[in-house]
PDB file of N, CA and C in Angstrom:
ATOM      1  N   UNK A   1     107.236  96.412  81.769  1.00  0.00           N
ATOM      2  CA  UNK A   1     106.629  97.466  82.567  1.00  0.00           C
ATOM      3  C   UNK A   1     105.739  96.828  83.620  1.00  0.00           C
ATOM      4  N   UNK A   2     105.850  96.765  85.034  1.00  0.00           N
ATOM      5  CA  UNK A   2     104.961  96.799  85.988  1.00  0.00           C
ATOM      6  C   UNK A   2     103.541  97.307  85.737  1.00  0.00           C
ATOM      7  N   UNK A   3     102.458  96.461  85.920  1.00  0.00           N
ATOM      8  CA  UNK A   3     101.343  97.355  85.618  1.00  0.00           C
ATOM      9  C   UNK A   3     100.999  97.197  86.679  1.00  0.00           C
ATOM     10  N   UNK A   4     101.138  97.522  88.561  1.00  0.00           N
ATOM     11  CA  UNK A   4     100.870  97.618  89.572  1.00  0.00           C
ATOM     12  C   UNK A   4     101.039  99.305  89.969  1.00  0.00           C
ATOM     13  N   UNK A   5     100.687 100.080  90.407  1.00  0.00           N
ATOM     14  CA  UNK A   5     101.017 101.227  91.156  1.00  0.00           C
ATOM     15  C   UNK A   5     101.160 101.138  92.323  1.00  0.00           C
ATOM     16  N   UNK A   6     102.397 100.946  93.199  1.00  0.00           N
ATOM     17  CA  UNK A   6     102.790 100.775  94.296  1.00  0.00           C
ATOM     18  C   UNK A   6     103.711 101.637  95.046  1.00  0.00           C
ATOM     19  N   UNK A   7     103.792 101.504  96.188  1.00  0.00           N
ATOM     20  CA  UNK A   7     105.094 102.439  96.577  1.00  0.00           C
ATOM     21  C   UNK A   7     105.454 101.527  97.488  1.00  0.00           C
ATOM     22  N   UNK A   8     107.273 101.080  96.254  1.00  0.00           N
ATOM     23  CA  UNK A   8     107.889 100.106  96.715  1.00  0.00           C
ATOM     24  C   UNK A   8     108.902 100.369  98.084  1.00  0.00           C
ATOM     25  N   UNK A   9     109.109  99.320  98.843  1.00  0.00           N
ATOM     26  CA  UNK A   9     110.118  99.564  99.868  1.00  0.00           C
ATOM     27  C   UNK A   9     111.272  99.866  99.945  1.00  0.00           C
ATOM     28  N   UNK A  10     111.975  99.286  98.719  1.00  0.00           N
ATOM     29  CA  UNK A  10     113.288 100.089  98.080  1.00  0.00           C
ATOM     30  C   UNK A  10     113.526 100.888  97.797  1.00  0.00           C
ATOM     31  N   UNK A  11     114.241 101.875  97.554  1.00  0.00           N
ATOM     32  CA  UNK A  11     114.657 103.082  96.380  1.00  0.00           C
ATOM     33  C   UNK A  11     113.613 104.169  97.210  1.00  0.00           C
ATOM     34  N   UNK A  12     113.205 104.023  98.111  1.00  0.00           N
ATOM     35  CA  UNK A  12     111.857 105.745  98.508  1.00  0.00           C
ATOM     36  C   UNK A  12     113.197 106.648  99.317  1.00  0.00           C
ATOM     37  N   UNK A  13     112.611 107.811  99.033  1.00  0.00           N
ATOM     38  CA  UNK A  13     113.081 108.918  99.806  1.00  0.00           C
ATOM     39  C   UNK A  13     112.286 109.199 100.745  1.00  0.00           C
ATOM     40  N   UNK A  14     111.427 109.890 100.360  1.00  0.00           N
ATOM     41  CA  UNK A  14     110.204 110.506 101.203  1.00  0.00           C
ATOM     42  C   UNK A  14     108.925 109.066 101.779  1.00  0.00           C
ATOM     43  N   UNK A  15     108.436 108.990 100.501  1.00  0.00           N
ATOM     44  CA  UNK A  15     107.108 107.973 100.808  1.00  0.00           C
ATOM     45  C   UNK A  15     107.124 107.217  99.390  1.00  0.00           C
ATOM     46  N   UNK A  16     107.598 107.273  98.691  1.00  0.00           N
ATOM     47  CA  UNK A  16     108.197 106.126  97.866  1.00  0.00           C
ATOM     48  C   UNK A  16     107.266 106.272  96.538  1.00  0.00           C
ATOM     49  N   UNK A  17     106.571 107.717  96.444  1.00  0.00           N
ATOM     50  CA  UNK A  17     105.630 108.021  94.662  1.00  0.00           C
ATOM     51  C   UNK A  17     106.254 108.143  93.989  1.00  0.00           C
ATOM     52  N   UNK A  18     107.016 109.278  93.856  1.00  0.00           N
ATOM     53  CA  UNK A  18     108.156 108.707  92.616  1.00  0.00           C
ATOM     54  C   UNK A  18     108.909 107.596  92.858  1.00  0.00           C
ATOM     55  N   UNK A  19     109.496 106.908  93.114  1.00  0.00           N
ATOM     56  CA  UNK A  19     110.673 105.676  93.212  1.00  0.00           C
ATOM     57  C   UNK A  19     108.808 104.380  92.073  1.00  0.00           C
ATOM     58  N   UNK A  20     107.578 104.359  92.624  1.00  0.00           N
ATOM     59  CA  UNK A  20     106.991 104.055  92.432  1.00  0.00           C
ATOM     60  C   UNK A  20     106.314 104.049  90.880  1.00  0.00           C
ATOM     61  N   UNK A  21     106.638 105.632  90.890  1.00  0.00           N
ATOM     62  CA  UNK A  21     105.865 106.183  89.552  1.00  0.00           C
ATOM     63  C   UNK A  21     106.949 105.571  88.347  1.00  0.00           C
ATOM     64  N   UNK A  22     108.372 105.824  89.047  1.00  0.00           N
ATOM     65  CA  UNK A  22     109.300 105.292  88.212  1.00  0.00           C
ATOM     66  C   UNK A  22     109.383 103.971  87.716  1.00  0.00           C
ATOM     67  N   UNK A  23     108.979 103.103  88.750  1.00  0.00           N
ATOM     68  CA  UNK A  23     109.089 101.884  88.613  1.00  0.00           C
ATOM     69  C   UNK A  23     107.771 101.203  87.535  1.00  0.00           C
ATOM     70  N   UNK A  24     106.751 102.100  87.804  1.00  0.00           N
ATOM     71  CA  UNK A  24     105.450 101.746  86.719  1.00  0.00           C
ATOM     72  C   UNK A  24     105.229 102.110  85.342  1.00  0.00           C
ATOM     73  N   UNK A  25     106.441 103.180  84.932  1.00  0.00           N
ATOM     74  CA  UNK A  25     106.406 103.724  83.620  1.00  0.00           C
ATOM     75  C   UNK A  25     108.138 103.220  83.357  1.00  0.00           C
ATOM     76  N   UNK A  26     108.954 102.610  83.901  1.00  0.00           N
ATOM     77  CA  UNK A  26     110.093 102.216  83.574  1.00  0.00           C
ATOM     78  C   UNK A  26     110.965 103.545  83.308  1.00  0.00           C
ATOM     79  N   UNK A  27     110.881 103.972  84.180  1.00  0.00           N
ATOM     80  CA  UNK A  27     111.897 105.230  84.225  1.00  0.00           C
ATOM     81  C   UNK A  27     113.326 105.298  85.256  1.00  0.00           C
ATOM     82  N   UNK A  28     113.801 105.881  85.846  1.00  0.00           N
ATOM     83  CA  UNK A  28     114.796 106.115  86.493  1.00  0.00           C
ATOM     84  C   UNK A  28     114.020 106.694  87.864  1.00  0.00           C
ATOM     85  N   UNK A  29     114.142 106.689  88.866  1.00  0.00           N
ATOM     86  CA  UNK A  29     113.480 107.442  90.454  1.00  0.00           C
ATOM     87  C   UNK A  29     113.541 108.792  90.132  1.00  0.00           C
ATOM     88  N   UNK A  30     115.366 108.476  90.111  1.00  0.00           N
ATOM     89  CA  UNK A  30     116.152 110.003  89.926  1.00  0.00           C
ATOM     90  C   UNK A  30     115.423 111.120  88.780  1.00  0.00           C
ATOM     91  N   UNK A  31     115.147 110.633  87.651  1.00  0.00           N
ATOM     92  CA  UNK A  31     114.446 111.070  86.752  1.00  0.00           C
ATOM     93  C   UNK A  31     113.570 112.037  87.191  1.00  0.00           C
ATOM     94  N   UNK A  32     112.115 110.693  87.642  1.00  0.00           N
ATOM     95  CA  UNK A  32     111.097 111.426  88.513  1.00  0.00           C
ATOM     96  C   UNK A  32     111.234 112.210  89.290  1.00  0.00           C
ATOM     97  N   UNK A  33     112.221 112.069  90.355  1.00  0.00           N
ATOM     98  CA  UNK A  33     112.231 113.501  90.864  1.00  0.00           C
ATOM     99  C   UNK A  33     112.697 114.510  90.615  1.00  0.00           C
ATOM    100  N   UNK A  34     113.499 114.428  89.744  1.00  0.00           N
ATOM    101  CA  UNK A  34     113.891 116.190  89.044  1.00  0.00           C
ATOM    102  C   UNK A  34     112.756 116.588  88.253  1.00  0.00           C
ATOM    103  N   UNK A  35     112.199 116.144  87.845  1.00  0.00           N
ATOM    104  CA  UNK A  35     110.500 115.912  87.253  1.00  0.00           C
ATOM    105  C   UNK A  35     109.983 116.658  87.869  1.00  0.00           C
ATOM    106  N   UNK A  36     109.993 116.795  89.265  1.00  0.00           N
ATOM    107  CA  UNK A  36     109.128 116.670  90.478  1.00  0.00           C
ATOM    108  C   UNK A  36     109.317 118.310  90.646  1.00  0.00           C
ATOM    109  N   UNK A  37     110.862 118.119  91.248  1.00  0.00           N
ATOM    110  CA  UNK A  37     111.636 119.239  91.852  1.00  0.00           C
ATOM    111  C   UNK A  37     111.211 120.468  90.812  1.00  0.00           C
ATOM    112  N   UNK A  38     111.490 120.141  89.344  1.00  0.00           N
ATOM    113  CA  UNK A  38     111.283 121.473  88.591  1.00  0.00           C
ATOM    114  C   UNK A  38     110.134 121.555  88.103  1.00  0.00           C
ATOM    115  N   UNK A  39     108.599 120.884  88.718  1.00  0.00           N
ATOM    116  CA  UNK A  39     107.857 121.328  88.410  1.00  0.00           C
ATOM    117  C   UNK A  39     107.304 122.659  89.690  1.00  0.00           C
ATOM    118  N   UNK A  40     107.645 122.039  90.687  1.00  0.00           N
ATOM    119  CA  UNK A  40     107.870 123.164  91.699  1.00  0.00           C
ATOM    120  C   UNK A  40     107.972 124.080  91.506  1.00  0.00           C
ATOM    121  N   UNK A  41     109.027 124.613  90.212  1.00  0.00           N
ATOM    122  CA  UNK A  41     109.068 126.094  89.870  1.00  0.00           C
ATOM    123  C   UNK A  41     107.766 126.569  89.567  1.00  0.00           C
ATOM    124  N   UNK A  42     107.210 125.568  88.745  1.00  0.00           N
ATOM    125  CA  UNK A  42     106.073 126.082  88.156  1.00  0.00           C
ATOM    126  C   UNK A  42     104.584 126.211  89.356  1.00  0.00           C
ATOM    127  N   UNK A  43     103.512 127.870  88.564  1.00  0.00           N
ATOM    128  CA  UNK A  43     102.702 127.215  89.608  1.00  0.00           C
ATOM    129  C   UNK A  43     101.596 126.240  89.750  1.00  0.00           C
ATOM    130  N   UNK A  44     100.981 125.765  90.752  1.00  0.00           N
ATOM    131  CA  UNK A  44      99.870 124.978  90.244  1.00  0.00           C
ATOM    132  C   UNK A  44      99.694 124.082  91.780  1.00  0.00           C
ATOM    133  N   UNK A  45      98.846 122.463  91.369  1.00  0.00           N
ATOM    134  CA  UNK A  45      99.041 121.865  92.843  1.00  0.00           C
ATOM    135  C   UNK A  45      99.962 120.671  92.879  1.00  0.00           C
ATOM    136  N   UNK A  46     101.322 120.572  92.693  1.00  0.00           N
ATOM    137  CA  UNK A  46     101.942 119.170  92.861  1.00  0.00           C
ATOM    138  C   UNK A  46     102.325 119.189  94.040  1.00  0.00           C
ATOM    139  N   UNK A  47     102.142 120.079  95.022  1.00  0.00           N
ATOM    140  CA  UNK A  47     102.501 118.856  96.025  1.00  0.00           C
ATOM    141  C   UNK A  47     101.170 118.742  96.954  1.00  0.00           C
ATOM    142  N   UNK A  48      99.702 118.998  96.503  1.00  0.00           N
ATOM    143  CA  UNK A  48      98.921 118.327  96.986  1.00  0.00           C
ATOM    144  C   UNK A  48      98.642 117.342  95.868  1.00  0.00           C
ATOM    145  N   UNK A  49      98.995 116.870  94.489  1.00  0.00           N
ATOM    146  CA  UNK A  49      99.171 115.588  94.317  1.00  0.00           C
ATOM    147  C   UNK A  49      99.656 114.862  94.343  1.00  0.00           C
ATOM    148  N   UNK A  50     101.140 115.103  95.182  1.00  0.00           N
ATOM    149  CA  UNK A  50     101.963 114.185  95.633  1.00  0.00           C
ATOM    150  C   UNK A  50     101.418 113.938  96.815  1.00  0.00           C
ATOM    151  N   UNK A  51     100.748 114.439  97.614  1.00  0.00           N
ATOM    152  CA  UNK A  51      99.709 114.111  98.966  1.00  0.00           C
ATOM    153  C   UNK A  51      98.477 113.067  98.422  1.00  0.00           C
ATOM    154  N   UNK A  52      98.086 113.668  97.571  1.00  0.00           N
ATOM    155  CA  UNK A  52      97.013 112.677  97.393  1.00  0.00           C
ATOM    156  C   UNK A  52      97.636 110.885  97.061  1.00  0.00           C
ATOM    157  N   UNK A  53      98.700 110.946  95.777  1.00  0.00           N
ATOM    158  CA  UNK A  53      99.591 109.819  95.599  1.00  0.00           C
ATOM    159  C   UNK A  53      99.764 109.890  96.551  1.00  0.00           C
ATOM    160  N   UNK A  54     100.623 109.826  97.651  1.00  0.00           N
ATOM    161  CA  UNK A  54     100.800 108.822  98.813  1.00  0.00           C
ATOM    162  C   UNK A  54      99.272 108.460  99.295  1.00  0.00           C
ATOM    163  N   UNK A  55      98.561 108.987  99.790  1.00  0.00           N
ATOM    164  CA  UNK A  55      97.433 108.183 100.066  1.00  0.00           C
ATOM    165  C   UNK A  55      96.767 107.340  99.649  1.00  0.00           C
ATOM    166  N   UNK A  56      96.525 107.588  98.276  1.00  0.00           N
ATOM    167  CA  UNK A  56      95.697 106.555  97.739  1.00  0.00           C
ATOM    168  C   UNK A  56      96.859 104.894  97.353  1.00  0.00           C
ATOM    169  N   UNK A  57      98.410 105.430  96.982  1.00  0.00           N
ATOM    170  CA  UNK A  57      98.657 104.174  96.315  1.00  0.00           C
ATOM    171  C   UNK A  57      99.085 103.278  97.550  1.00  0.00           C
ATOM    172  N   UNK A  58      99.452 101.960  97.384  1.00  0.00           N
ATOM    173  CA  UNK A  58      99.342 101.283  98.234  1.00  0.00           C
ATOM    174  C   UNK A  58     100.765 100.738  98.375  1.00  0.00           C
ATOM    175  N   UNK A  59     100.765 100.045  99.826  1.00  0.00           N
ATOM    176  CA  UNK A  59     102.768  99.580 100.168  1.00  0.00           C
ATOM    177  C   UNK A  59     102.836  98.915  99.374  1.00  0.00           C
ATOM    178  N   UNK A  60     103.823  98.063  98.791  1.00  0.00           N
ATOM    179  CA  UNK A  60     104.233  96.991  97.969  1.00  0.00           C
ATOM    180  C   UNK A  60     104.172  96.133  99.036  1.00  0.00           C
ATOM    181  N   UNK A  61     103.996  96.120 100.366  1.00  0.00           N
ATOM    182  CA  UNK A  61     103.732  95.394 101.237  1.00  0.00           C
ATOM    183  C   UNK A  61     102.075  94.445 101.106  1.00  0.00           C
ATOM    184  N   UNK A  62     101.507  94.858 100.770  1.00  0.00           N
ATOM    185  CA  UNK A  62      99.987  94.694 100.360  1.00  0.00           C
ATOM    186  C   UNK A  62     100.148  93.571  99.703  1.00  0.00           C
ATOM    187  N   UNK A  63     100.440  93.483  98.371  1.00  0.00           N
ATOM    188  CA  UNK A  63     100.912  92.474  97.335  1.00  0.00           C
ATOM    189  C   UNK A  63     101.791  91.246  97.832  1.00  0.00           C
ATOM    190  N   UNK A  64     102.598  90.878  98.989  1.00  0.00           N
ATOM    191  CA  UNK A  64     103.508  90.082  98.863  1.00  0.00           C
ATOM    192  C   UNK A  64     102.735  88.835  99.784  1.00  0.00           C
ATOM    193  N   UNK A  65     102.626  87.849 100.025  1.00  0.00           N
ATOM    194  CA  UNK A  65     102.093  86.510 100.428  1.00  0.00           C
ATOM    195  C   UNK A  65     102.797  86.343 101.728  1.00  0.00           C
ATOM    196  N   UNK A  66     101.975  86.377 102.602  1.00  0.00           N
ATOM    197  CA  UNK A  66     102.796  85.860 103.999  1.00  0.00           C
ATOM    198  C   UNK A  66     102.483  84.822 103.886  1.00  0.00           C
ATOM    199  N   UNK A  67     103.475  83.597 104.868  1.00  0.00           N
ATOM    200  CA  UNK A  67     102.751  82.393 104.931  1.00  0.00           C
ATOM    201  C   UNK A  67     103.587  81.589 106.243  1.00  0.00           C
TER     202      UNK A  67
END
């Protein structure tokens, strides 16, 4: 299991929280977002915490060593 929270450059659709979330709990992307999609039905705030996740987590760009 990754213990980084990132939103990797691979695998994103949108802005890369789930592909991310997936990648930090060892899940499937695809998973996460049907996750996602059918919590939508329900009411409440996910997609201002999918706003907030993109803001706060960081590129996987951050992490890698230029040189």
């Amino acid at each position: 299991m990754n213990r980084r929270l990132v939103r990797p450059r691979q695998g994103r659709m949108i802005a890369g929280v789930c592909a991310g979330l997936a990648q930090r709990y060892g899940r499937s992307a695809g998973f996460i977002r049907l996750l996602f999609l059918l919590s939508l039905l329900l009411p409440g705030t996910q997609v201002i915490v999918y706003l907030v996740l993109w803001a706060l987590m960081p590129n996987e760009d951050r992490y890698t060593t230029r040189y």
